[in-house]
N, C-alpha and C. Protein backbone atom coordinates (compact mmCIF):
# COMPACT_ATOMS: atom_id res chain seq x y z
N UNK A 1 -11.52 8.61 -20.72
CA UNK A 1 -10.53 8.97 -19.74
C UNK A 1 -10.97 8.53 -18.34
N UNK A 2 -11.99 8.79 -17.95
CA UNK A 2 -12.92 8.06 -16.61
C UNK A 2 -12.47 6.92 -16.57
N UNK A 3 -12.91 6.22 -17.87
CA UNK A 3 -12.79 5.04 -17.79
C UNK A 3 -11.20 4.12 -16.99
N UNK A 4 -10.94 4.60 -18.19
CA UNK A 4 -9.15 4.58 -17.97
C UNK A 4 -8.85 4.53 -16.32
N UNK A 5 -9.05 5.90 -16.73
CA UNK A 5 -9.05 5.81 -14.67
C UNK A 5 -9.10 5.24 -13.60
N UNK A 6 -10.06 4.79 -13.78
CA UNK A 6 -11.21 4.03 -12.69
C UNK A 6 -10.13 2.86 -13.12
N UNK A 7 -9.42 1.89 -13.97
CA UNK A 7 -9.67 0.82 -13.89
C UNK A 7 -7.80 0.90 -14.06
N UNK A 8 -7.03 2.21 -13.57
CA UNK A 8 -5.85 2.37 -13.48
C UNK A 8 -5.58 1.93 -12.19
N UNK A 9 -6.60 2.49 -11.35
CA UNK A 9 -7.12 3.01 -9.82
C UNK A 9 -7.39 1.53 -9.32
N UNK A 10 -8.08 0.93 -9.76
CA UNK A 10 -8.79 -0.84 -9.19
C UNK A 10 -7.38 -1.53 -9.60
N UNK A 11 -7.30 -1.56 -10.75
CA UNK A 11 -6.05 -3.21 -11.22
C UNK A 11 -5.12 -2.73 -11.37
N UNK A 12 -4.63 -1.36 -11.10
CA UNK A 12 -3.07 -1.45 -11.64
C UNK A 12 -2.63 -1.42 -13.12
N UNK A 13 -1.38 -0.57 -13.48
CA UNK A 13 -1.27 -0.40 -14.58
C UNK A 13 -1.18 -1.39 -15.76
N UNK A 14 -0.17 -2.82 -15.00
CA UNK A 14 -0.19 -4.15 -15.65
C UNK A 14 -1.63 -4.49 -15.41
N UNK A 15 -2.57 -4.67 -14.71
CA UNK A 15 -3.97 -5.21 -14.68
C UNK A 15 -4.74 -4.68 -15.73
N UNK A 16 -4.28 -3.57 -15.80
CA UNK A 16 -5.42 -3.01 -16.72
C UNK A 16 -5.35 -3.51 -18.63
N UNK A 17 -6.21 -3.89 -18.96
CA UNK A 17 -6.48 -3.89 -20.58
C UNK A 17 -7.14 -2.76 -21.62
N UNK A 18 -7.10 -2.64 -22.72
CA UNK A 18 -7.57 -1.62 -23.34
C UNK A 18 -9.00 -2.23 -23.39
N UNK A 19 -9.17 -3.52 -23.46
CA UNK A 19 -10.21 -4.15 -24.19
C UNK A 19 -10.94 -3.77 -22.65
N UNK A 20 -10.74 -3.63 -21.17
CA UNK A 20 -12.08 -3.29 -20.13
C UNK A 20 -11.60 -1.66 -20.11
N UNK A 21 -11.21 -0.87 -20.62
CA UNK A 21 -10.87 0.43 -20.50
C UNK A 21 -12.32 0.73 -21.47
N UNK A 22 -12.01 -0.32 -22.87
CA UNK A 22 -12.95 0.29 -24.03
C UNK A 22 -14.85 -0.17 -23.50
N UNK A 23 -14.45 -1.56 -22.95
CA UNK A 23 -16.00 -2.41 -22.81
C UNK A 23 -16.37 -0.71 -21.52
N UNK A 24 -15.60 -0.66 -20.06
CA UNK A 24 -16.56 0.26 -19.38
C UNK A 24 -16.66 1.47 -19.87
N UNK A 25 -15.83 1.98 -20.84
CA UNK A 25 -16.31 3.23 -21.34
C UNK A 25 -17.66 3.23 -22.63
N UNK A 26 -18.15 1.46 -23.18
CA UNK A 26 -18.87 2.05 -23.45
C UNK A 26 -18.68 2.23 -25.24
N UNK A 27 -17.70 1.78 -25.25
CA UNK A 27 -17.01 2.23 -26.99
C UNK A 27 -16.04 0.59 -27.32
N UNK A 28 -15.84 0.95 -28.81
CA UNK A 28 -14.92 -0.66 -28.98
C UNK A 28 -13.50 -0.22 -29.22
N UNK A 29 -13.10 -1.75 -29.08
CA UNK A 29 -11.35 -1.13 -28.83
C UNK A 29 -10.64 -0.45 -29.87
N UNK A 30 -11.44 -0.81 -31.77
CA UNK A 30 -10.94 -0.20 -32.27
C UNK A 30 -11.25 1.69 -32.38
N UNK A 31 -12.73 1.75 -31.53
CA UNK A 31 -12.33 3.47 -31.71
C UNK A 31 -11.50 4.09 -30.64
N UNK A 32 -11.16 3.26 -29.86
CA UNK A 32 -10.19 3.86 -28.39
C UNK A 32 -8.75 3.50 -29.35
N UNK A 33 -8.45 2.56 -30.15
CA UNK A 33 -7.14 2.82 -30.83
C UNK A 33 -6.98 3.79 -31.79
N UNK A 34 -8.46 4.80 -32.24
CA UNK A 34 -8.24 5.50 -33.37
C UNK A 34 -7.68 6.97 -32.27
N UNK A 35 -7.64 6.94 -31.08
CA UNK A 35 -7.39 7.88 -30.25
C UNK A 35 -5.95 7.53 -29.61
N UNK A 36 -5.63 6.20 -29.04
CA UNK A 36 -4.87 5.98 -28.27
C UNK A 36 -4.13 4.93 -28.93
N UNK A 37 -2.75 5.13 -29.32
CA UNK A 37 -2.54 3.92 -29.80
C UNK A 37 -1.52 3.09 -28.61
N UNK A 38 -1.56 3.22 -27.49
CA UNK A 38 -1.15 2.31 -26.63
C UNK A 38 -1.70 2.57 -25.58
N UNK A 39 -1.43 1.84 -24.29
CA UNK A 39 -1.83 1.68 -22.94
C UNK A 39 -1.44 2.91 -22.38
N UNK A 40 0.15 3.47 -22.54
CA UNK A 40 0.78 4.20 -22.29
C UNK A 40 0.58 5.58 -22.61
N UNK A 41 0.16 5.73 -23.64
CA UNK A 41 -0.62 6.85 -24.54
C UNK A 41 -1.39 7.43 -23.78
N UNK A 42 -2.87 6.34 -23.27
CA UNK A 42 -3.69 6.48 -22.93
C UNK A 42 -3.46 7.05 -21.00
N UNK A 43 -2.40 6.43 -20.58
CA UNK A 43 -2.43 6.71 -19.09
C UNK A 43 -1.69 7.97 -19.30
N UNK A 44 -0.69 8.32 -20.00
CA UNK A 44 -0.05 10.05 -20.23
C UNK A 44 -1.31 11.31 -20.69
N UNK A 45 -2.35 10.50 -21.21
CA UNK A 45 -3.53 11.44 -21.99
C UNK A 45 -4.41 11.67 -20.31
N UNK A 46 -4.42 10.56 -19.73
CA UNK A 46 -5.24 10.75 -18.12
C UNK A 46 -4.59 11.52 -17.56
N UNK A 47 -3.16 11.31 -17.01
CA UNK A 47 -2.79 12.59 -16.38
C UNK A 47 -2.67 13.61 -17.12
N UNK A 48 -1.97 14.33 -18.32
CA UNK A 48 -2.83 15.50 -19.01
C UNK A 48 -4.06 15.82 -18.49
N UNK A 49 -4.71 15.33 -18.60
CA UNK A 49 -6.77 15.70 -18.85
C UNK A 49 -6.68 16.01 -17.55
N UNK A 50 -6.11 14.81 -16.32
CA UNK A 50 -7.08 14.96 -15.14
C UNK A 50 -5.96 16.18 -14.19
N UNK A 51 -4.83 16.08 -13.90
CA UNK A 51 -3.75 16.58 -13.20
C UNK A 51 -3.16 17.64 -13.79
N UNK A 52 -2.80 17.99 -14.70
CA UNK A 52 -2.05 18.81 -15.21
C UNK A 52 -2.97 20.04 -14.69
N UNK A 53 -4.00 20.47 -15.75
CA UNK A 53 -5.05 21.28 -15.53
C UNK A 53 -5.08 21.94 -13.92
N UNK A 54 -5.00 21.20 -12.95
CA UNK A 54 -5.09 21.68 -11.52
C UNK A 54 -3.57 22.09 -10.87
N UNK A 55 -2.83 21.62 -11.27
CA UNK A 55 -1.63 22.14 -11.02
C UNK A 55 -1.56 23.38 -11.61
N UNK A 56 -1.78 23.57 -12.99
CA UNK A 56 -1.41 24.55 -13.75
C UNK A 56 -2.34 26.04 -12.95
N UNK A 57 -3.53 25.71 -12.39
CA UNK A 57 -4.67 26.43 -11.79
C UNK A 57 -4.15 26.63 -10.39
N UNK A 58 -3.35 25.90 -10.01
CA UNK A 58 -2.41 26.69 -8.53
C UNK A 58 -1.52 26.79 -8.72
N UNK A 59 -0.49 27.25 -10.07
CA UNK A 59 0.27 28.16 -9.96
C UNK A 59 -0.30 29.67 -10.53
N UNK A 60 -1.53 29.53 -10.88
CA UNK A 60 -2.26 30.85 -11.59
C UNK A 60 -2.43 31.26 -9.88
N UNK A 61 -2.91 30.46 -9.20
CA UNK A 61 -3.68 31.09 -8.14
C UNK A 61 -2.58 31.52 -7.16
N UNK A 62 -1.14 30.92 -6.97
CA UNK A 62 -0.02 31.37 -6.49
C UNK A 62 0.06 32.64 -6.86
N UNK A 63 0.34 33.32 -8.30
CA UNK A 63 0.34 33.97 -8.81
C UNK A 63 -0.22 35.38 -8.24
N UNK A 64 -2.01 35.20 -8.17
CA UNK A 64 -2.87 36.47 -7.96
C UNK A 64 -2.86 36.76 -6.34
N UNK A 65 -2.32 35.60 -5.75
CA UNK A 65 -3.22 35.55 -4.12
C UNK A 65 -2.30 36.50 -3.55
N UNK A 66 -3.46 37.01 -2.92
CA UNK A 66 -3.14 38.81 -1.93
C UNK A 66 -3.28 38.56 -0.45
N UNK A 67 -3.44 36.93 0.16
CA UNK A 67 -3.92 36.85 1.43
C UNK A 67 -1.91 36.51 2.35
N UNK A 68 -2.00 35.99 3.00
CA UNK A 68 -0.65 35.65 4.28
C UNK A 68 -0.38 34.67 2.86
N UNK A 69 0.81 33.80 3.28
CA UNK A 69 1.70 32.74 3.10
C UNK A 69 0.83 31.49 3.48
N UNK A 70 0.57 31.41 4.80
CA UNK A 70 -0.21 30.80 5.24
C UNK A 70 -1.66 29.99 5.03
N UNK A 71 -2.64 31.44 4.37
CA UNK A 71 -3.68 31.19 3.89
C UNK A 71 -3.74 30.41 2.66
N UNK A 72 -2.37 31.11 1.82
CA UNK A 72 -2.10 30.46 0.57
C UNK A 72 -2.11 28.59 0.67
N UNK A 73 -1.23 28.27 2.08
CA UNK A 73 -0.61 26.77 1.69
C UNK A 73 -1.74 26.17 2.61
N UNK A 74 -2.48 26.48 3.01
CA UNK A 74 -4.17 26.02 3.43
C UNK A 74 -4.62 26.15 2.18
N UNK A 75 -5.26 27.22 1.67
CA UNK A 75 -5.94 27.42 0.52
C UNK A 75 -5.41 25.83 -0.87
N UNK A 76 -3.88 25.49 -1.06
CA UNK A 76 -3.63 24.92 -2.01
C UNK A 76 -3.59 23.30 -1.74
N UNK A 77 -3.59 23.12 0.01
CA UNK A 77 -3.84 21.94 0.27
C UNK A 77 -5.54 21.38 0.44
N UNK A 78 -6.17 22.49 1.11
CA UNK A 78 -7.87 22.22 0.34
C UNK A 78 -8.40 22.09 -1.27
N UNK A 79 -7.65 22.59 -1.60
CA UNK A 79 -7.84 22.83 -3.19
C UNK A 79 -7.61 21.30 -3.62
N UNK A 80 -6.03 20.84 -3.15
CA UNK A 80 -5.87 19.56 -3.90
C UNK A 80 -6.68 18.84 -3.41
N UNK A 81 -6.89 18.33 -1.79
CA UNK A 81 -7.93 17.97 -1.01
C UNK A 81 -9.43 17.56 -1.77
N UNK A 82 -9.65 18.82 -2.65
CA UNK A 82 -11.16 18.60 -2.98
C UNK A 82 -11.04 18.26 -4.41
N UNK A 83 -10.05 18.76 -5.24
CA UNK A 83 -9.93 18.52 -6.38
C UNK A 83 -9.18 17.18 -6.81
N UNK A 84 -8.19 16.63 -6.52
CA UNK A 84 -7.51 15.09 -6.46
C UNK A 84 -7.98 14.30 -5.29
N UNK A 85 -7.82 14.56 -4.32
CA UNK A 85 -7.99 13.59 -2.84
C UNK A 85 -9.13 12.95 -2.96
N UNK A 86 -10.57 13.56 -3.09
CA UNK A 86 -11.61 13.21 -3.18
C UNK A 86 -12.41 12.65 -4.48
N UNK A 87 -11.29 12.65 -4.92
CA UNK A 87 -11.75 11.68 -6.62
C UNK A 87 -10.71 10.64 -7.30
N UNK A 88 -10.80 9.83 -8.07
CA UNK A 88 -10.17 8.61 -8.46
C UNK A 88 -8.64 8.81 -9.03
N UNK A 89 -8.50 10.55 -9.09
CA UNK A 89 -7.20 10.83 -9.26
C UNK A 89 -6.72 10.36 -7.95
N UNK A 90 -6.47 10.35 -6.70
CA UNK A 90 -6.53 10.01 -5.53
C UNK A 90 -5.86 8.86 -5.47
N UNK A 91 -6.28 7.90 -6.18
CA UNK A 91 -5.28 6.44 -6.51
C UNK A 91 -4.12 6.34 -7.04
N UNK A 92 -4.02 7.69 -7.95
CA UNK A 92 -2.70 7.51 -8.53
C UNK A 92 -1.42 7.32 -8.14
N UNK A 93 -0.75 8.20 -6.95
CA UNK A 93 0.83 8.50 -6.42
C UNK A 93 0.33 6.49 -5.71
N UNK A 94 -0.18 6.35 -5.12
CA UNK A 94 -0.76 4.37 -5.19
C UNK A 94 0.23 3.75 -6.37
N UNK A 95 -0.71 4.00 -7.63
CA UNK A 95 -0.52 3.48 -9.09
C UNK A 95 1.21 3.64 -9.30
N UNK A 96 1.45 4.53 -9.04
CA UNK A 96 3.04 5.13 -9.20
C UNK A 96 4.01 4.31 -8.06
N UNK A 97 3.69 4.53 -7.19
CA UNK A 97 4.53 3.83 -5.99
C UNK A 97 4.63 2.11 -6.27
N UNK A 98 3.50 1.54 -6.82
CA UNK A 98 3.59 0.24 -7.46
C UNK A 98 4.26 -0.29 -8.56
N UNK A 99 4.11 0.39 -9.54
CA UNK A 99 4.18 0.14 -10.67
C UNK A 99 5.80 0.62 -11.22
N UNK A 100 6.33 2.16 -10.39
CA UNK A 100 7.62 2.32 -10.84
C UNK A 100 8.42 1.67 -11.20
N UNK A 101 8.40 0.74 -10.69
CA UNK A 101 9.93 -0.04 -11.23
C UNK A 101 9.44 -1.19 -12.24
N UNK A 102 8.20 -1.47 -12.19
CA UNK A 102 7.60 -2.43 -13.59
C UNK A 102 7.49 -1.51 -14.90
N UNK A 103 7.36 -0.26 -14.69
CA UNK A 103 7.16 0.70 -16.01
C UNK A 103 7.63 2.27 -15.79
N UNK A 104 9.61 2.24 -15.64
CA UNK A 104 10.45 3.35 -15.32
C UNK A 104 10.25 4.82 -16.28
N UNK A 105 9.68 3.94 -17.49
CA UNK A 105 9.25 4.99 -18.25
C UNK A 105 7.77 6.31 -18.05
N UNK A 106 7.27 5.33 -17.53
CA UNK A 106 5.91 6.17 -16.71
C UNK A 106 6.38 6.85 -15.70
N UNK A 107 7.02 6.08 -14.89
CA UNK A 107 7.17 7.14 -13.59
C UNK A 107 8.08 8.30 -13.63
N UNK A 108 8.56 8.35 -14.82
CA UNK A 108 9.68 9.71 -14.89
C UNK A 108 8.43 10.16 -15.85
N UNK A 109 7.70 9.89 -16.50
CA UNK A 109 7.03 10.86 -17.40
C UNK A 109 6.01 11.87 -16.11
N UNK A 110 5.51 11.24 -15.20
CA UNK A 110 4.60 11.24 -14.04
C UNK A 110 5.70 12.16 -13.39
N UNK A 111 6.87 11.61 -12.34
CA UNK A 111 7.86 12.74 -12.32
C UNK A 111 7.73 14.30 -12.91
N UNK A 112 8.32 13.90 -14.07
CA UNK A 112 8.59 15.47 -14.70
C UNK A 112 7.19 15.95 -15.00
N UNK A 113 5.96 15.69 -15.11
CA UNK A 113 4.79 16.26 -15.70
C UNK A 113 3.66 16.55 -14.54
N UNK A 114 4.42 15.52 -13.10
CA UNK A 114 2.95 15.55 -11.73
C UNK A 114 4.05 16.32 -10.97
N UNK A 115 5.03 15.54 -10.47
CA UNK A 115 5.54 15.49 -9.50
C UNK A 115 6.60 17.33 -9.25
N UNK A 116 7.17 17.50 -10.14
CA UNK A 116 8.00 18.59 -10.58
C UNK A 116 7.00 19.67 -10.39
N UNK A 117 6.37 19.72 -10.39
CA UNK A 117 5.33 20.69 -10.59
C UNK A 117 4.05 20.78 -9.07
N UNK A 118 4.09 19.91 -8.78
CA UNK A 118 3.25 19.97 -7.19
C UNK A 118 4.50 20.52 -6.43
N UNK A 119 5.80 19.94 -6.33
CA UNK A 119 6.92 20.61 -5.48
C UNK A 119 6.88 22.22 -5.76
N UNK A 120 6.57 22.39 -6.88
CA UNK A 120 7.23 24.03 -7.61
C UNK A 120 5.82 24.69 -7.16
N UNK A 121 4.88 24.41 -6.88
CA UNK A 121 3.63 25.52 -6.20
C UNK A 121 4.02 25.31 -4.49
N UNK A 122 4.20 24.47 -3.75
CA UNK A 122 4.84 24.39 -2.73
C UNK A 122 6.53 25.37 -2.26
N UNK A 123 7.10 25.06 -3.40
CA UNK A 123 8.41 26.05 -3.37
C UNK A 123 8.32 27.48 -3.34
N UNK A 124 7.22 27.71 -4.28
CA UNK A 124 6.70 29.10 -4.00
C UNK A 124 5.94 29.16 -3.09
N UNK A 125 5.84 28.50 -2.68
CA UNK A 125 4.88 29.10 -1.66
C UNK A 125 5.45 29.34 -0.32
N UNK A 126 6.16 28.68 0.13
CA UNK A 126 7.53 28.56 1.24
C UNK A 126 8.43 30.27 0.50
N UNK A 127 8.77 30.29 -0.45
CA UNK A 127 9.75 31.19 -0.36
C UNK A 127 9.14 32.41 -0.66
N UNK A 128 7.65 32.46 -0.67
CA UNK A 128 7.08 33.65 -0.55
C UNK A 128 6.91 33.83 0.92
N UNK A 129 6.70 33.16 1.77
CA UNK A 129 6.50 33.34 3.12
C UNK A 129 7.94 33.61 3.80
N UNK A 130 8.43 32.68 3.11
CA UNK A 130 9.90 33.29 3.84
C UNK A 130 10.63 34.57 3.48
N UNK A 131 10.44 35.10 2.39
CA UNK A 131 10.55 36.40 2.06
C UNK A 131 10.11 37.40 2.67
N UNK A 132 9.32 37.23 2.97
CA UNK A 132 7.91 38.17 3.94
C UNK A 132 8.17 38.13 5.31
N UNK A 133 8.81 36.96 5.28
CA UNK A 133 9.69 37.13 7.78
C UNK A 133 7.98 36.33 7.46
N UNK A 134 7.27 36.04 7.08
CA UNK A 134 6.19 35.03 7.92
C UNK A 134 6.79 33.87 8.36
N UNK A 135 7.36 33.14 7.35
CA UNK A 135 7.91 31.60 7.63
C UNK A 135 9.59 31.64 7.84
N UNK A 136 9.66 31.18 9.17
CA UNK A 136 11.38 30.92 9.33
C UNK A 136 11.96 30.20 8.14
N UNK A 137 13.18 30.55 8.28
CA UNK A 137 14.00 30.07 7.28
C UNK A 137 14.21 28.74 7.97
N UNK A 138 13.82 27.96 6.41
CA UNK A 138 14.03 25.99 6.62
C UNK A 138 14.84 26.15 5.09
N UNK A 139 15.19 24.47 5.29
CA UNK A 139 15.38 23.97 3.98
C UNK A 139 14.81 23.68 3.22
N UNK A 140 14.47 24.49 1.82
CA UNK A 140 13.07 24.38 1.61
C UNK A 140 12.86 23.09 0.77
N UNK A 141 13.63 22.66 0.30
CA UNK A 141 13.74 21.15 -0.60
C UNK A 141 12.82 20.28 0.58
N UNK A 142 13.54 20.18 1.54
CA UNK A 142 13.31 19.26 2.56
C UNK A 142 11.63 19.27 3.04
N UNK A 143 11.44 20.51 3.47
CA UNK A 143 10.37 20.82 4.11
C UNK A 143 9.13 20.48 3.00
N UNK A 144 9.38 20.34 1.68
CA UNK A 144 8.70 20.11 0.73
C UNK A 144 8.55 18.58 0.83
N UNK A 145 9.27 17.60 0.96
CA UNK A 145 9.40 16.49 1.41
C UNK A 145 8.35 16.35 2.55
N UNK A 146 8.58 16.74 3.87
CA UNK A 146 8.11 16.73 4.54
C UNK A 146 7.18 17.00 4.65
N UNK A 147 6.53 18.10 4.24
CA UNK A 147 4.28 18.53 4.08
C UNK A 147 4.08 17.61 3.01
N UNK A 148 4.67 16.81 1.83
CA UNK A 148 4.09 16.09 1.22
C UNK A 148 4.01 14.50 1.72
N UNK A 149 4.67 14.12 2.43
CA UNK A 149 4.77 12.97 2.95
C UNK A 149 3.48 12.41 3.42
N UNK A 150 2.79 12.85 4.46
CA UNK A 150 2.02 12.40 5.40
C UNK A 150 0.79 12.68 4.47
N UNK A 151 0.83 13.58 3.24
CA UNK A 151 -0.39 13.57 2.45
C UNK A 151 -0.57 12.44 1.29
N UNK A 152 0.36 11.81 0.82
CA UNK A 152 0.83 11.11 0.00
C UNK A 152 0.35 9.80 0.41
N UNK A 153 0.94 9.43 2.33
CA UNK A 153 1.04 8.38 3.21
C UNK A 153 -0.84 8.05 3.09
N UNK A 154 -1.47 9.07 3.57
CA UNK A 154 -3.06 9.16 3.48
C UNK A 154 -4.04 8.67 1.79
N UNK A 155 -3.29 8.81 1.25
CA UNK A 155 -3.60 8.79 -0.33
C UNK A 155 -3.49 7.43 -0.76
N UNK A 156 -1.83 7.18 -0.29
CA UNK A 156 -1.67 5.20 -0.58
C UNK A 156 -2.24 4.29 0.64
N UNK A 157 -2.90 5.10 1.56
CA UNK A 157 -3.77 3.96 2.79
C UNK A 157 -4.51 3.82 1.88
N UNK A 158 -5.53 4.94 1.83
CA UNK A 158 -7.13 5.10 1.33
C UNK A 158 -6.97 4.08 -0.32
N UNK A 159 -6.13 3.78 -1.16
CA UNK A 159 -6.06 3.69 -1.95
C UNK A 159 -5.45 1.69 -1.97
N UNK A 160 -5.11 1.38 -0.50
CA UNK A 160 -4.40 -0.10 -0.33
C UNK A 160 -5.22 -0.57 0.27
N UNK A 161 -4.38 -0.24 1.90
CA UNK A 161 -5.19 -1.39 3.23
C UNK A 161 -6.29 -0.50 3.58
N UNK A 162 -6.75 0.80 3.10
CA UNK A 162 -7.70 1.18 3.13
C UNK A 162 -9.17 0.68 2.82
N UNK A 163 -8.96 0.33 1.63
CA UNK A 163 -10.38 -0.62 1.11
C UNK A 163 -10.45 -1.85 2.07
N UNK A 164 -9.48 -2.53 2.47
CA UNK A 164 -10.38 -3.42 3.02
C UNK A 164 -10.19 -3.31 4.77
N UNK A 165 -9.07 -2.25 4.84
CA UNK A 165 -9.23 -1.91 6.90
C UNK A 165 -9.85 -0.68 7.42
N UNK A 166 -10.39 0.02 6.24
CA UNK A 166 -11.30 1.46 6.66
C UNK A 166 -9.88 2.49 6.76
N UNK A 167 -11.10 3.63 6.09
CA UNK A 167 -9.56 4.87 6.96
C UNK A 167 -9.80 4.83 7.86
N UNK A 168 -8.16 5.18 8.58
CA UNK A 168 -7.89 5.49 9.54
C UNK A 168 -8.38 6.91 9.98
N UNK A 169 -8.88 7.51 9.50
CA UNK A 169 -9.00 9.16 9.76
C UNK A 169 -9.87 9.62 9.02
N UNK A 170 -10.74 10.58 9.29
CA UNK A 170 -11.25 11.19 8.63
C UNK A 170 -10.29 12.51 7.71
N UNK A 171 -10.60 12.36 6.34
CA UNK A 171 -9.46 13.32 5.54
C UNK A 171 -9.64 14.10 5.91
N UNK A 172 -10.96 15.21 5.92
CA UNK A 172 -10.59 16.31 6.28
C UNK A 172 -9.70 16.82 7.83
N UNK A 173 -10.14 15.88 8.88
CA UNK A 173 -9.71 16.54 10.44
C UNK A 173 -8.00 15.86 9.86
N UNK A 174 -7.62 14.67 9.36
CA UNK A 174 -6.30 14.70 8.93
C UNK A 174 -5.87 15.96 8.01
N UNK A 175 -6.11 16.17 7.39
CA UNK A 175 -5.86 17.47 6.35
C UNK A 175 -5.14 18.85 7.69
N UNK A 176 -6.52 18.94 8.06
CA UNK A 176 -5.89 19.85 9.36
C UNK A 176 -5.50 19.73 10.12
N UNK A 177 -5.21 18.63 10.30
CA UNK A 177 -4.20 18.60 11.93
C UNK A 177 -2.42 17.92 11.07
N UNK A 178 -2.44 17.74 9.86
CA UNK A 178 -1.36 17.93 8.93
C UNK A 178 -1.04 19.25 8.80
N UNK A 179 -2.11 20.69 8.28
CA UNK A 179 -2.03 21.49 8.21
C UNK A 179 -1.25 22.68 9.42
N UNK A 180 -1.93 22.15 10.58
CA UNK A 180 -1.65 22.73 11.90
C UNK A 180 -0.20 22.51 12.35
N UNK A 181 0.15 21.12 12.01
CA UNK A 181 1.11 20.96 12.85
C UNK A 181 2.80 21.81 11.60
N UNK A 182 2.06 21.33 10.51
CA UNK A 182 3.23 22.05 9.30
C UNK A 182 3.40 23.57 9.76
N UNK A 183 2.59 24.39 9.77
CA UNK A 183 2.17 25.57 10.11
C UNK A 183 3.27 25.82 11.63
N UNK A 184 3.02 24.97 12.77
CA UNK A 184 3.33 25.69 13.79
C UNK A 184 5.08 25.49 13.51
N UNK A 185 5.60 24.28 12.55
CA UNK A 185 6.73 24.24 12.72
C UNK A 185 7.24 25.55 11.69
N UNK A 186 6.95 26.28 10.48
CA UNK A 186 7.64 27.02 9.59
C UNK A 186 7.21 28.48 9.93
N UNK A 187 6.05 29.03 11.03
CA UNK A 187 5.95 29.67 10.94
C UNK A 187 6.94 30.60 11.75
N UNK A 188 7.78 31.66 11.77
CA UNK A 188 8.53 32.41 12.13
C UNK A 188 7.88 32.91 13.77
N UNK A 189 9.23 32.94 14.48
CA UNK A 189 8.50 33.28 16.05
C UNK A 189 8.08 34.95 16.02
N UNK A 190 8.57 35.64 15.08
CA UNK A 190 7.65 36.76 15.76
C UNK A 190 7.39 37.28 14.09
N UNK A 191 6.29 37.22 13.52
CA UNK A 191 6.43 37.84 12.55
C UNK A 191 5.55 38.89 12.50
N UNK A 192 5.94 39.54 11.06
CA UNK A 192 5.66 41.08 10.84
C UNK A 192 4.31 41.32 10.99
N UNK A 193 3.99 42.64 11.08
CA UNK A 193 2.20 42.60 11.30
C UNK A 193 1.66 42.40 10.32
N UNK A 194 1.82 42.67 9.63
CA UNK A 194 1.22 42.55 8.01
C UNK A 194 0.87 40.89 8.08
N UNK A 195 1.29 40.29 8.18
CA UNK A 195 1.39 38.69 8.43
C UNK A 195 0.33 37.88 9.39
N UNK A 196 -0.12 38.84 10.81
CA UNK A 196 -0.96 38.11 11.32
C UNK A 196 -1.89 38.82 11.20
């Protein structure tokens, strides 16, 4: 699955072969076909393994968290931050933005299995705050659009003209000054005490 990865992440979904998926992992192509019997197989089995798992772990953590609204959508953007951003999952919404329209079938599987599901811990998380008078009432479709954008935008630099023009930013002070500025726009002008 590393393997896979790594070489989803460098060449692209058309770039990639089973036969350098199998040589860098290390194994031959026929025991990666006794597992995977296509390319496609194999990139639906990566996101399973690598993405699913962490999504599924912030809506558990949506779930238990006893802190503000606030702390929560800090808390779930460090989380992805350290858990996708900072590892070769990181290339992917890249991989997707490229490749969609060469392989429509991936990107709706990616859709309904990544994408549907990062919006829906975000949705809750907005309409728990807005329930609470912490966060003014927005549109919350939209505003979901909007905090994901500029994280997404950071993801396909680092992942393009990044390799060969440097980031532009350091992720983390981007992370928070993404964070800050989302924050000052949803947060409600006077909210309840419980809240600050």
């Amino acid at each position: 699955m590393a393997a896979a990865l790594e070489l989803f992440v460098e060449k692209g979904f058309a770039g990639t072969r089973l036969e350098d998926v199998a040589a860098r992992a290390g194994v031959s192509k026929g025991t990666l076909y006794l597992y995977f019997d296509s390319k496609e197989a194999l990139f639906k089995a990566v996101i399973q393994e690598g993405l699913v798992p962490i999504l599924e772990e912030g809506a558990g953590l949506i779930d238990g968290f006893q802190g503000s609204s606030a702390d929560l959508l800090q808390t779930l953007l460090r989380e992805w931050s350290q858990r996708i951003g900072n590892t070769h999952l990181a290339g992917v919404p890249k991989l997707m933005v490229s490749e969609a329209r060469n392989f429509p079938g991936l990107a709706i599987y990616y859709n309904d299995v990544v994408i549907v599901r990062g919006r829906d811990l975000l949705r809750r998380t907005l309409q728990r705050g807005i329930a609470s008078g912490e966060f003014r009432r927005v549109d919350v479709e939209t505003a979901i659009d909007v905090i994901l954008a500029p994280v997404l935008m950071m993801l396909i630099w680092r992942s393009s003209l990044g390799v060969c023009c440097g980031t532009a930013h350091d992720p983390e002070t981007y992370l928070q000054s993404h964070f800050d500025l989302t924050l000052g726009g949803i947060l409600a002008a006077e909210r309840p005490a419980a809240a600050r």
